[in-house]
C-alpha atoms as a PDB file:
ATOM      1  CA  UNK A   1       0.000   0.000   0.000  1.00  0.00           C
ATOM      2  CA  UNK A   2       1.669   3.369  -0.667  1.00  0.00           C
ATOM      3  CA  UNK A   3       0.326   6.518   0.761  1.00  0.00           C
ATOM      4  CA  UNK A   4       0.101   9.922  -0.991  1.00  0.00           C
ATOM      5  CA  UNK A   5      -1.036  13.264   0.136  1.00  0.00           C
ATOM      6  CA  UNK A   6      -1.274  16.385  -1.970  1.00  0.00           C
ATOM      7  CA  UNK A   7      -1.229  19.914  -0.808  1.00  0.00           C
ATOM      8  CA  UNK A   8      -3.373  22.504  -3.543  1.00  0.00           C
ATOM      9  CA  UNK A   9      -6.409  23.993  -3.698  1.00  0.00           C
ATOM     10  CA  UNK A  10      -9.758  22.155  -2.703  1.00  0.00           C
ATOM     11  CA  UNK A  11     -11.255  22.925  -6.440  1.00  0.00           C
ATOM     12  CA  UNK A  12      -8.224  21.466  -7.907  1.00  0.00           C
ATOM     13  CA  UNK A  13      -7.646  18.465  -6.910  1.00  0.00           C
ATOM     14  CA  UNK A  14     -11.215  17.222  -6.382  1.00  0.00           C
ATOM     15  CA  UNK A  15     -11.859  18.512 -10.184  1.00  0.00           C
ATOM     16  CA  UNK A  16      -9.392  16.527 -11.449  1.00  0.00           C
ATOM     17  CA  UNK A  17      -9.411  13.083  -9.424  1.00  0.00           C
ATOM     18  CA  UNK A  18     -12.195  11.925 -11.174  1.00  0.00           C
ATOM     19  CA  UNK A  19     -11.185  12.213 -14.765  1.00  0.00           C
ATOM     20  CA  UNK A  20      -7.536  11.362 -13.546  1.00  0.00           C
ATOM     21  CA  UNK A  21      -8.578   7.680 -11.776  1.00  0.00           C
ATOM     22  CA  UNK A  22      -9.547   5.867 -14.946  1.00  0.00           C
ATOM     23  CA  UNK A  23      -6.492   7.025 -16.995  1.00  0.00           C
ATOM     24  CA  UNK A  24      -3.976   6.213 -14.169  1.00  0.00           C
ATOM     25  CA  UNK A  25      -5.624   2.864 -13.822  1.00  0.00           C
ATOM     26  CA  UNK A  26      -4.727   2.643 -17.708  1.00  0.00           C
ATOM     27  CA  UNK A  27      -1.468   3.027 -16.911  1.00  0.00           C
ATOM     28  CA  UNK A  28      -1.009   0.528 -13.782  1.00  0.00           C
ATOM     29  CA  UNK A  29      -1.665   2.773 -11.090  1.00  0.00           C
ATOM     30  CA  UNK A  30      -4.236   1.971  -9.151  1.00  0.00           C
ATOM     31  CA  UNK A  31      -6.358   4.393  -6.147  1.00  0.00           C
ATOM     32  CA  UNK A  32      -8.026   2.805  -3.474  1.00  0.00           C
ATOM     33  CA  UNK A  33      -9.585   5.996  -2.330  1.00  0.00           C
ATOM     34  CA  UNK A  34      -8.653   9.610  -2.141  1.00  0.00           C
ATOM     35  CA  UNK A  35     -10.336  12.250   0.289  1.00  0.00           C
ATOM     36  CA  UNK A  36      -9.643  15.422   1.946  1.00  0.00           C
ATOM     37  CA  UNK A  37      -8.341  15.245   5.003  1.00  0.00           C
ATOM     38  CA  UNK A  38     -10.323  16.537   7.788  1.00  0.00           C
ATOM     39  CA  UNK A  39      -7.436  18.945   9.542  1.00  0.00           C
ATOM     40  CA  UNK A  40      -6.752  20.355   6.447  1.00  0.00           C
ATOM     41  CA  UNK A  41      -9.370  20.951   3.760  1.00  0.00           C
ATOM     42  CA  UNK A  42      -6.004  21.836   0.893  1.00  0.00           C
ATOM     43  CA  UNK A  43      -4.993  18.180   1.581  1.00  0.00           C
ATOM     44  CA  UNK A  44      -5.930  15.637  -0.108  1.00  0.00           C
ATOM     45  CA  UNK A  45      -4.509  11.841   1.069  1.00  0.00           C
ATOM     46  CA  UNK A  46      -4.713   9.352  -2.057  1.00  0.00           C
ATOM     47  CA  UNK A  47      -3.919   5.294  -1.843  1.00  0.00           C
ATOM     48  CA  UNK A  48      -2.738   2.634  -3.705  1.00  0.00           C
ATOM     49  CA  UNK A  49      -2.926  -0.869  -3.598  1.00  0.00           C
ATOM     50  CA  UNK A  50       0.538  -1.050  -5.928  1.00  0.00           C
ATOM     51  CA  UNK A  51       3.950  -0.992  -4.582  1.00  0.00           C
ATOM     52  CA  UNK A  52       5.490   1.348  -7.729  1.00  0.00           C
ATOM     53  CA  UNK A  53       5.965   4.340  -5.572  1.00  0.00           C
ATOM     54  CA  UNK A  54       7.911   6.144  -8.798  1.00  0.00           C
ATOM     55  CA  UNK A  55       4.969   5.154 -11.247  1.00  0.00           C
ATOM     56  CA  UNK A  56       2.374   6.603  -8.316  1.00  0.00           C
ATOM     57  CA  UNK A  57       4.695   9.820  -8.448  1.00  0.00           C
ATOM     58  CA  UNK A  58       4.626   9.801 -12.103  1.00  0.00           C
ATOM     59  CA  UNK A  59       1.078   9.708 -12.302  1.00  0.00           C
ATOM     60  CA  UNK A  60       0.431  12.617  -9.509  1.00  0.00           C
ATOM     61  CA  UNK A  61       2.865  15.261 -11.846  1.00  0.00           C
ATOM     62  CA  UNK A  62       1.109  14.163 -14.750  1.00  0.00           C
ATOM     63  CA  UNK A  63      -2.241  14.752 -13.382  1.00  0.00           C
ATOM     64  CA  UNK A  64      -2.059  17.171 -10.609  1.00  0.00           C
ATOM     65  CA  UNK A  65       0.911  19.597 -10.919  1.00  0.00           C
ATOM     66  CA  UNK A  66       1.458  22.036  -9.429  1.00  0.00           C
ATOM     67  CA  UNK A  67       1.189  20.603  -6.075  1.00  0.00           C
ATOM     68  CA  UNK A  68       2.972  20.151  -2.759  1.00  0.00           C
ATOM     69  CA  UNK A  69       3.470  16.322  -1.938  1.00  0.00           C
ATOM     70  CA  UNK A  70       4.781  13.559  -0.267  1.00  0.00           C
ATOM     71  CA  UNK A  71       4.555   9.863  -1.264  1.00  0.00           C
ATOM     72  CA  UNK A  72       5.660   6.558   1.288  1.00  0.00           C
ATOM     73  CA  UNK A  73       4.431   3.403   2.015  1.00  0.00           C
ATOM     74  CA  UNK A  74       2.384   4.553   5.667  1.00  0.00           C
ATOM     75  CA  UNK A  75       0.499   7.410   7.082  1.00  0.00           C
ATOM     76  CA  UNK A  76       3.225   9.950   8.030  1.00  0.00           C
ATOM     77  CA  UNK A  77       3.918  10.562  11.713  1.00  0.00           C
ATOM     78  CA  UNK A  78       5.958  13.576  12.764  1.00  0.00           C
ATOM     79  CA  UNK A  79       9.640  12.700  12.692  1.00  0.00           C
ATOM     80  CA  UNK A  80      11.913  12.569  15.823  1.00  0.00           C
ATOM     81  CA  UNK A  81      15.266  13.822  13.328  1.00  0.00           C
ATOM     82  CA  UNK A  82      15.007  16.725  10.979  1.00  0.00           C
ATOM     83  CA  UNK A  83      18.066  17.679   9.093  1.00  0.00           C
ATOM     84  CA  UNK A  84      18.106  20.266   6.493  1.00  0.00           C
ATOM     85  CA  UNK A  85      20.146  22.239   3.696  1.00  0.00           C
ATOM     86  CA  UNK A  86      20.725  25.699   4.282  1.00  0.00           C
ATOM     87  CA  UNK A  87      20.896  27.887   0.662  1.00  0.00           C
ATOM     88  CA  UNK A  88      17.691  27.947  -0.928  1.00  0.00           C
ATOM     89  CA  UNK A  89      16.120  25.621   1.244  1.00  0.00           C
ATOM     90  CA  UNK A  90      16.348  27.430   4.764  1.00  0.00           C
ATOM     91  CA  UNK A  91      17.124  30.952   3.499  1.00  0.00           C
ATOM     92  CA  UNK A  92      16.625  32.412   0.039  1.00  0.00           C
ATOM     93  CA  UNK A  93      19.670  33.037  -1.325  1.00  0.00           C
ATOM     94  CA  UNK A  94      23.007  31.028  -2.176  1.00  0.00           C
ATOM     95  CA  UNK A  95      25.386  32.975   0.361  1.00  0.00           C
ATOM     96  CA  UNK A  96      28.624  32.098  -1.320  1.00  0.00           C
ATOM     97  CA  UNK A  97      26.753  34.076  -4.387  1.00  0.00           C
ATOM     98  CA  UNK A  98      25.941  37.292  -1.943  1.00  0.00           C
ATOM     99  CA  UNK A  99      29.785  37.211  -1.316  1.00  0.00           C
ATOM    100  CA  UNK A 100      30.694  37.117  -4.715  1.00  0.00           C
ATOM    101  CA  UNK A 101      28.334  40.373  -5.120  1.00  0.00           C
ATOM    102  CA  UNK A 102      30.522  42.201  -2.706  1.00  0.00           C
ATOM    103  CA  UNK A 103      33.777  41.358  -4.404  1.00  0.00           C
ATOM    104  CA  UNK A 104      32.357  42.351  -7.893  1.00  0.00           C
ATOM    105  CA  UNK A 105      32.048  38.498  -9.581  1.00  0.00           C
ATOM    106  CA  UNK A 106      28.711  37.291  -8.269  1.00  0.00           C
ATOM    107  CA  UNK A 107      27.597  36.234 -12.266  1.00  0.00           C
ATOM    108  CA  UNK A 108      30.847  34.825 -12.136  1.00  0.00           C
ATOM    109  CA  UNK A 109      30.170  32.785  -8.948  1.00  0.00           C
ATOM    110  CA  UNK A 110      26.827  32.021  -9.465  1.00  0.00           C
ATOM    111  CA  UNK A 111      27.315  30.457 -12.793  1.00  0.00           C
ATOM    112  CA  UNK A 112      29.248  27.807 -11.259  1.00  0.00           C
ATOM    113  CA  UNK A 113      26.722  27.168  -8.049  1.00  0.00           C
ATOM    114  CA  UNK A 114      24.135  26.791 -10.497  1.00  0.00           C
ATOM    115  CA  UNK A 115      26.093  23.955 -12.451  1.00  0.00           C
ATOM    116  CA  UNK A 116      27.024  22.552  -9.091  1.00  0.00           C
ATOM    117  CA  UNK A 117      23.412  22.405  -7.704  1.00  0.00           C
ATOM    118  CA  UNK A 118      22.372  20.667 -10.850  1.00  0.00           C
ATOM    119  CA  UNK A 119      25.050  17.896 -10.589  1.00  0.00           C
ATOM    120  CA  UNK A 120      26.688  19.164 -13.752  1.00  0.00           C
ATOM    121  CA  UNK A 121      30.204  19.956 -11.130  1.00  0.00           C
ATOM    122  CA  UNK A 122      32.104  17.949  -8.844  1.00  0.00           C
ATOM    123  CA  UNK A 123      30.469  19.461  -5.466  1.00  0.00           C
ATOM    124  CA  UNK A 124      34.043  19.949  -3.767  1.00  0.00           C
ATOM    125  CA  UNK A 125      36.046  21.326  -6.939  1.00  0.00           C
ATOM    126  CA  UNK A 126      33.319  23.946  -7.425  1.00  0.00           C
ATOM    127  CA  UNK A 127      33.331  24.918  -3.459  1.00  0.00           C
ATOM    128  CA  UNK A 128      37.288  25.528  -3.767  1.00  0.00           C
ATOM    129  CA  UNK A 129      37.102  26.932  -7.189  1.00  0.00           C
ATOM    130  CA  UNK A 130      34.546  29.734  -6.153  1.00  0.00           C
ATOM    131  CA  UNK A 131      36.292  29.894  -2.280  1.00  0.00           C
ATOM    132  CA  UNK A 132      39.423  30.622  -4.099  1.00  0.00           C
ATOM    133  CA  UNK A 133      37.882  33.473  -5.820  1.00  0.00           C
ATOM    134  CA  UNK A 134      36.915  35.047  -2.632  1.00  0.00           C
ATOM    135  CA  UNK A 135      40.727  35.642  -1.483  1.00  0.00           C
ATOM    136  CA  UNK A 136      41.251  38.925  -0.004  1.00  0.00           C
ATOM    137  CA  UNK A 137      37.656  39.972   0.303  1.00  0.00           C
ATOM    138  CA  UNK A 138      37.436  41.222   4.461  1.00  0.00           C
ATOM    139  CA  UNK A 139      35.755  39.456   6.635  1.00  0.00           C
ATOM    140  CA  UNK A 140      33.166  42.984   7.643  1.00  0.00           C
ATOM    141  CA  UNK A 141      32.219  41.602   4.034  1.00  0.00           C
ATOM    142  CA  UNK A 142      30.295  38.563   6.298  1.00  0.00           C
ATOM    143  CA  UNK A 143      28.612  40.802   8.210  1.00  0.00           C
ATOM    144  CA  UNK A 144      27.303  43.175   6.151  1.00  0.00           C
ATOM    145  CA  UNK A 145      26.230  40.247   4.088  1.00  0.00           C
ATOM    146  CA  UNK A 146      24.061  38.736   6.365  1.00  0.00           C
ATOM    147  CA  UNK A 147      22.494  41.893   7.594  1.00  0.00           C
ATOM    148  CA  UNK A 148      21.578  43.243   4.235  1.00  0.00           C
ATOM    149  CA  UNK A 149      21.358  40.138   1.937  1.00  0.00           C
ATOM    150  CA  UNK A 150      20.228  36.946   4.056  1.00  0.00           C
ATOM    151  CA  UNK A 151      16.422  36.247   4.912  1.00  0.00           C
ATOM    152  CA  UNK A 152      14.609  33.185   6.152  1.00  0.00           C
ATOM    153  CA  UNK A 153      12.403  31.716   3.716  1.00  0.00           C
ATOM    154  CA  UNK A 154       8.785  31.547   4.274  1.00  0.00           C
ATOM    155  CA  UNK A 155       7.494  28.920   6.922  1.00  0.00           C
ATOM    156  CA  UNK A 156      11.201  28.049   8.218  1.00  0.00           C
ATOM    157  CA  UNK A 157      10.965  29.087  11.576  1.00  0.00           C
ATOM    158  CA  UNK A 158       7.059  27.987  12.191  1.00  0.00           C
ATOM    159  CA  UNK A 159       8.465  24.382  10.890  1.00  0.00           C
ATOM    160  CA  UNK A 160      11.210  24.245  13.153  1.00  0.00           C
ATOM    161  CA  UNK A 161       9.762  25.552  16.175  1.00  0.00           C
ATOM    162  CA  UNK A 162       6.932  22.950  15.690  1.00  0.00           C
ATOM    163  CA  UNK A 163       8.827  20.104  14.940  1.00  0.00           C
ATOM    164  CA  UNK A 164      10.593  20.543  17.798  1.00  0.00           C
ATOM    165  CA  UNK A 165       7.721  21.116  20.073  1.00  0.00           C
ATOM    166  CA  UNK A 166       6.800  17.607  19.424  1.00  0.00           C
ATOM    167  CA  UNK A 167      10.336  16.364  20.412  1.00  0.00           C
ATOM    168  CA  UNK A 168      12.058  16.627  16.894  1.00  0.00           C
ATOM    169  CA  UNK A 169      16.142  17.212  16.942  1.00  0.00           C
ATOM    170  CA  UNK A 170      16.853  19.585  14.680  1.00  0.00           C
ATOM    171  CA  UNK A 171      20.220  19.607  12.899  1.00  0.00           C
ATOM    172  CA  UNK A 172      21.301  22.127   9.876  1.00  0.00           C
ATOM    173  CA  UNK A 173      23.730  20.442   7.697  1.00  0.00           C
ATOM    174  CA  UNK A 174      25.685  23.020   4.646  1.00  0.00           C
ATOM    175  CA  UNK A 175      27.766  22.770   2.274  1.00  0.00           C
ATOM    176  CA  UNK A 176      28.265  26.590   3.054  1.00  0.00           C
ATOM    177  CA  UNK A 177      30.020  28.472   5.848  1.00  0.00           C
ATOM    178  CA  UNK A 178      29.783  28.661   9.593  1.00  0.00           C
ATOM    179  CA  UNK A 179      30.361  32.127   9.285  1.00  0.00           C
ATOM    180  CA  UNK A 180      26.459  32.039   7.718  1.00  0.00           C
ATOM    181  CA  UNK A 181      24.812  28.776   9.300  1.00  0.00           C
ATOM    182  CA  UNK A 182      25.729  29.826  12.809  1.00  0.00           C
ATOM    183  CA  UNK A 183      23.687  33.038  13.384  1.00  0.00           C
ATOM    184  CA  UNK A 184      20.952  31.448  10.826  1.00  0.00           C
ATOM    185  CA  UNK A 185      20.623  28.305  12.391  1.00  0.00           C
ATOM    186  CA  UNK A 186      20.168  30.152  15.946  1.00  0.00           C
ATOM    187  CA  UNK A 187      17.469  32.804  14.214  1.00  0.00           C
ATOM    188  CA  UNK A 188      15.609  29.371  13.489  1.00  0.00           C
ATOM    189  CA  UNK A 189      15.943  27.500  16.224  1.00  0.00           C
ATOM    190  CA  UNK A 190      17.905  24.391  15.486  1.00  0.00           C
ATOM    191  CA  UNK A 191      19.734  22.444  17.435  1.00  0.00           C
ATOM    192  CA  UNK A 192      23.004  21.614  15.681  1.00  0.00           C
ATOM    193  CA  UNK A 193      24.929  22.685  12.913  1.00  0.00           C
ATOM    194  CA  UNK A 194      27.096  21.264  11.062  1.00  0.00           C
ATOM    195  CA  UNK A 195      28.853  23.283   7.598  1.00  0.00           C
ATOM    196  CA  UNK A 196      32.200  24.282   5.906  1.00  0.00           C
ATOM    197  CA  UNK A 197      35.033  26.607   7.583  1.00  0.00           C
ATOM    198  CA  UNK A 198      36.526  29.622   5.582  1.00  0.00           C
ATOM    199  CA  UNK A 199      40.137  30.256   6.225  1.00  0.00           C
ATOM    200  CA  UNK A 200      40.913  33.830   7.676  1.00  0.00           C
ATOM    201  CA  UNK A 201      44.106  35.506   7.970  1.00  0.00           C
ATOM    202  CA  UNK A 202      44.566  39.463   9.172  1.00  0.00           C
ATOM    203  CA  UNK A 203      40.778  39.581   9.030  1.00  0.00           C
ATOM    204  CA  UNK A 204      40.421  38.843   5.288  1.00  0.00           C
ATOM    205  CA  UNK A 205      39.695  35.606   3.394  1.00  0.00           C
ATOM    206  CA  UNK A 206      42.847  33.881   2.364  1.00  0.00           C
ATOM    207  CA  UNK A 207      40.963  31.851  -0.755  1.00  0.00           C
ATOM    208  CA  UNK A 208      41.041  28.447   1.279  1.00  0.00           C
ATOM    209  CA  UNK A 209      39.007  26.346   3.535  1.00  0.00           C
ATOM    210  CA  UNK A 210      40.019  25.155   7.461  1.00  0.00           C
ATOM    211  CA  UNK A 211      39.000  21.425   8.062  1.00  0.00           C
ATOM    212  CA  UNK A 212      37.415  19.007   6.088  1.00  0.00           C
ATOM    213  CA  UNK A 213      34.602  19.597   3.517  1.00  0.00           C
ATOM    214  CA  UNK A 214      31.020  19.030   3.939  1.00  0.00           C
ATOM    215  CA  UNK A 215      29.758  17.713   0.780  1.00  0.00           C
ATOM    216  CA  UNK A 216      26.494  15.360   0.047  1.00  0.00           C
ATOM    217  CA  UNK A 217      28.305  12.056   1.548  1.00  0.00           C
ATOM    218  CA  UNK A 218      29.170  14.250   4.922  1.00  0.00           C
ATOM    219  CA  UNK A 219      25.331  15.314   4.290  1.00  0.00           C
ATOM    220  CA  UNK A 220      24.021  11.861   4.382  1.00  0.00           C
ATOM    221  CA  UNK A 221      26.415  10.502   7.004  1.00  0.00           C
ATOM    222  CA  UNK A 222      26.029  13.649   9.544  1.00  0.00           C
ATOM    223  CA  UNK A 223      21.810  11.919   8.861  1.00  0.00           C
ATOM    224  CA  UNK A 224      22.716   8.444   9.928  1.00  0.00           C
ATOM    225  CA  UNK A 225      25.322   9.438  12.772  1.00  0.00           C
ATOM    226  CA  UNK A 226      22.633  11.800  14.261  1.00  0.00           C
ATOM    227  CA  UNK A 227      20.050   8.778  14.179  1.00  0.00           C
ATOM    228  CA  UNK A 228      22.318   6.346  15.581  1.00  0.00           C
ATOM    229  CA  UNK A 229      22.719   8.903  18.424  1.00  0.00           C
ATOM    230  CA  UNK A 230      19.313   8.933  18.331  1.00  0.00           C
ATOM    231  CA  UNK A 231      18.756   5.078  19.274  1.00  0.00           C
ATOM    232  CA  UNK A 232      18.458   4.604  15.836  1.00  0.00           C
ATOM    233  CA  UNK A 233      14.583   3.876  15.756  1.00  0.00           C
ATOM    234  CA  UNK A 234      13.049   6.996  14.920  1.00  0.00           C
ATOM    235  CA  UNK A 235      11.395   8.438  11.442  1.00  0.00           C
ATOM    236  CA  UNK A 236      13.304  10.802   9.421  1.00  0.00           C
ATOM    237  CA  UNK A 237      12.885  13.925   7.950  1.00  0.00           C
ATOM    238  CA  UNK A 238      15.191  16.047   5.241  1.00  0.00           C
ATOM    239  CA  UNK A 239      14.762  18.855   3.285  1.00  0.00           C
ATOM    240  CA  UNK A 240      16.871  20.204   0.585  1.00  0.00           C
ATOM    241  CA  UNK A 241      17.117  21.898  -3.169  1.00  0.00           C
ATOM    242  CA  UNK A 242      20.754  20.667  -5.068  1.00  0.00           C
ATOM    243  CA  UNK A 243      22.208  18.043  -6.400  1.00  0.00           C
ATOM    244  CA  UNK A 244      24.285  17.801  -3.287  1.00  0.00           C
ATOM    245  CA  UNK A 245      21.139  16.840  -1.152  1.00  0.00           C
ATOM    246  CA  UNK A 246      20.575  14.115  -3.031  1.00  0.00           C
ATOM    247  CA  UNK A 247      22.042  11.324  -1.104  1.00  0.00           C
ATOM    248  CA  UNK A 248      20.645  12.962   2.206  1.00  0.00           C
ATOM    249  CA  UNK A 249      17.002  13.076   0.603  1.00  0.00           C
ATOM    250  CA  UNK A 250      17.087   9.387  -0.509  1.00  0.00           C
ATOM    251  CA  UNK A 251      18.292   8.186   3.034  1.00  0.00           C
ATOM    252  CA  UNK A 252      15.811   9.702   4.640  1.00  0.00           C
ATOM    253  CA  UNK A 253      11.895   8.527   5.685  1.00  0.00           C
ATOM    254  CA  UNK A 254      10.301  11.878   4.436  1.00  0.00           C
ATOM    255  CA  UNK A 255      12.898  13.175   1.808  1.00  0.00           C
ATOM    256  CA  UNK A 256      11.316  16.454   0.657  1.00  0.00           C
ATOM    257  CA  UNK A 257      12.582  18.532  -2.287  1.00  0.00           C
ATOM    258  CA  UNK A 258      12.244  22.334  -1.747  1.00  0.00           C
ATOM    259  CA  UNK A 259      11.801  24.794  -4.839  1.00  0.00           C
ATOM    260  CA  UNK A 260      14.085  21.740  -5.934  1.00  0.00           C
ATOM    261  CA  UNK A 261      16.770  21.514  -9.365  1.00  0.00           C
ATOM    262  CA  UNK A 262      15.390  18.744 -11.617  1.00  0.00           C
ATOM    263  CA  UNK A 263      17.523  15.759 -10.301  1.00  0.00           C
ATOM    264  CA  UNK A 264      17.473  17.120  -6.743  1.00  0.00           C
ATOM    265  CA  UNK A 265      12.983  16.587  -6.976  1.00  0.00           C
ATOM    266  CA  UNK A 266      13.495  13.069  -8.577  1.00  0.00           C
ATOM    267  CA  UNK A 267      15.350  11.263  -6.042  1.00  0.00           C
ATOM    268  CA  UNK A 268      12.986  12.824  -3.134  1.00  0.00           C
ATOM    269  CA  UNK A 269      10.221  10.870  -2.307  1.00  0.00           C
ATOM    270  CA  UNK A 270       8.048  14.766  -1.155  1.00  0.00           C
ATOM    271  CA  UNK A 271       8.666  18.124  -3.010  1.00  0.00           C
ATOM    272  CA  UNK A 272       7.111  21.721  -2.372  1.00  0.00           C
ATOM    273  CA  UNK A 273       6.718  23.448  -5.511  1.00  0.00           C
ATOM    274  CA  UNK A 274       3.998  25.835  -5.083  1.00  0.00           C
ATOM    275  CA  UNK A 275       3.891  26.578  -1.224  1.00  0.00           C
ATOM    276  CA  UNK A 276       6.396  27.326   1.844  1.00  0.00           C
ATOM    277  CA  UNK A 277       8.220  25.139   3.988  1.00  0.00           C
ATOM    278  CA  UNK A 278       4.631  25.134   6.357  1.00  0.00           C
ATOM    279  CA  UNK A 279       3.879  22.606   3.494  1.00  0.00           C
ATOM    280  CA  UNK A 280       6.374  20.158   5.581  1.00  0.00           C
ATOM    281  CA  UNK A 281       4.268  20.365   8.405  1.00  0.00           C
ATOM    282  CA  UNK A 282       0.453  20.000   6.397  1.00  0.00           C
ATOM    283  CA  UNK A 283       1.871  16.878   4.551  1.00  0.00           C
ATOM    284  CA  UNK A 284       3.298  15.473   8.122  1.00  0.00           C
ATOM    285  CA  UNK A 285      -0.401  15.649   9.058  1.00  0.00           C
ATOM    286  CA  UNK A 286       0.131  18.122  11.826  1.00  0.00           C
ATOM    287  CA  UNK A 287      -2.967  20.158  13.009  1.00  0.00           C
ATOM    288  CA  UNK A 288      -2.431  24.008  11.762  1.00  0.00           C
ATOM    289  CA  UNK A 289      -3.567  24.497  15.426  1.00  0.00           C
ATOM    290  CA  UNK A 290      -0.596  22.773  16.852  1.00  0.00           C
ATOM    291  CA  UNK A 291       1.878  24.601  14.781  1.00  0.00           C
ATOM    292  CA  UNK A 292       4.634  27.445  16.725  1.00  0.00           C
ATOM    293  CA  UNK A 293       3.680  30.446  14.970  1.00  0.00           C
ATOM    294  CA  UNK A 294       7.090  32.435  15.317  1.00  0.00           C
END
């Protein structure tokens, strides 16, 4: 039995189940029943009898885009480990981009994050590459950056405030900077963070990194080391937008693609394309009346 609940308007999705049943049973996927869900009249939960979760997915996109989603083989429960991306997933912009604005090459920069966050770059070359165009740029750079440049996304702080009234550990995992996911991962409340290191020398970016790098394998294994700490027995929840997600989103129960790149929204078994990260919550099947408002 797989599970699948879809976040858009009421008129939409009941307009089109109908007419979209008998065609998806054409093409082997079959619904046991789809309603609205009673806490939430924009959700709608749809099952199957089949086991082809991707051909279920297929059929949803096909039929019902744009929607918010989620698709698994049970009724989600809230998730006792959330661990999420940072750029364009927790915050709207790619800070290593905002830098590049302030040392006069953000096209430059953001040409190759874009290639990177589609998987068309090796995630660490493309860190050092655009790191080592940074040398020399001060550090008051940082600062300035974040005040002026980096904002929450919608929903972020409501989800992590509620996911961690109901016991959730909350851990921010980036291939970015400390110097960003500190003070952003304390403005949304999480509990850990975990990111890359920016050398500094004289108070000005010498070009390199201090310590290791954080790339999609540190991603998923900062997921599994956190839920062995855990007892190793709880459900799972990620969010992320890149190519460099993508192994942290496929380890994950509830793997949820954010405003995702192409390859990024394949290999996630959720995605939010049309609403904000309060989606997370709606398809979790929380109550709108449990939810931190922050």
């Amino acid at each position: 039995m797989l599970i699948a609940r879809l976040i858009a308007e009421p008129d939409h999705l009941s307009a089109r189940i109908d007419a979209a049943r008998a065609e998806m049973h054409e093409s082997g996927v079959r619904l046991a029943s789809a309603a609205m869900l009673d806490f939430c009249d924009q959700t709608m939960q749809i099952a199957s009898p089949d086991s082809d979760a991707a051909a279920l997915r297929k059929a949803l996109d096909d039929h019902f885009a744009p929607t918010d989603g989620l698709v698994c083989d049970h009724e989600p429960i809230v998730p006792g480990l959330f661990i999420s991306d940072m750029d364009s997933t927790m915050i709207g912009q790619e800070c290593i981009d905002e830098l590049g604005d302030f040392a006069g090459i953000k096209d430059r920069i953001a040409e190759i994050t874009e290639r990177a966050m589609q998987g068309e770059l090796d995630f660490e070359q493309a860190l050092r590459e655009r790191v080592g165009l940074l040398k020399g740029l001060s550090v008051d750079a940082i600062e300035e950056c974040l005040a002026s440049r980096i904002r929450a996304v919608d929903g972020a702080r409501t989800l992590v405030a509620t996911l961690k009234k109901f016991g959730c550990r909350t851990v921010l995992v980036t291939g970015g900077f400390h110097h960003f996911a500190d003070p952003v991962a304390a403005h949304l409340g999480f509990d850990y963070v975990v990111g890359n290191r920016l050398e500094v020398v004289d108070g000005k970016l010498t070009g390199g990194l201090d310590g290791p790098i954080v790339d999609s394998s540190v991603k998923k294994a900062t997921l599994l080391a956190e839920l062995e700490l855990l007892g190793g027995n709880v459900t799972t929840l990620a969010t992320g937008d890149g190519a460099n997600d993508i192994p942290m989103l496929e380890a994950a129960h509830y793997g949820i693609a954010y405003r995702a790149k192409p390859k990024a929204r394949a290999a996630a078994n959720g995605w939010i394309d049309r609403g904000d990260l309060t989606s997370v919550l709606r398809l979790l099947g929380i109550d709108e009346q449990e939810w931190v408002r922050v």
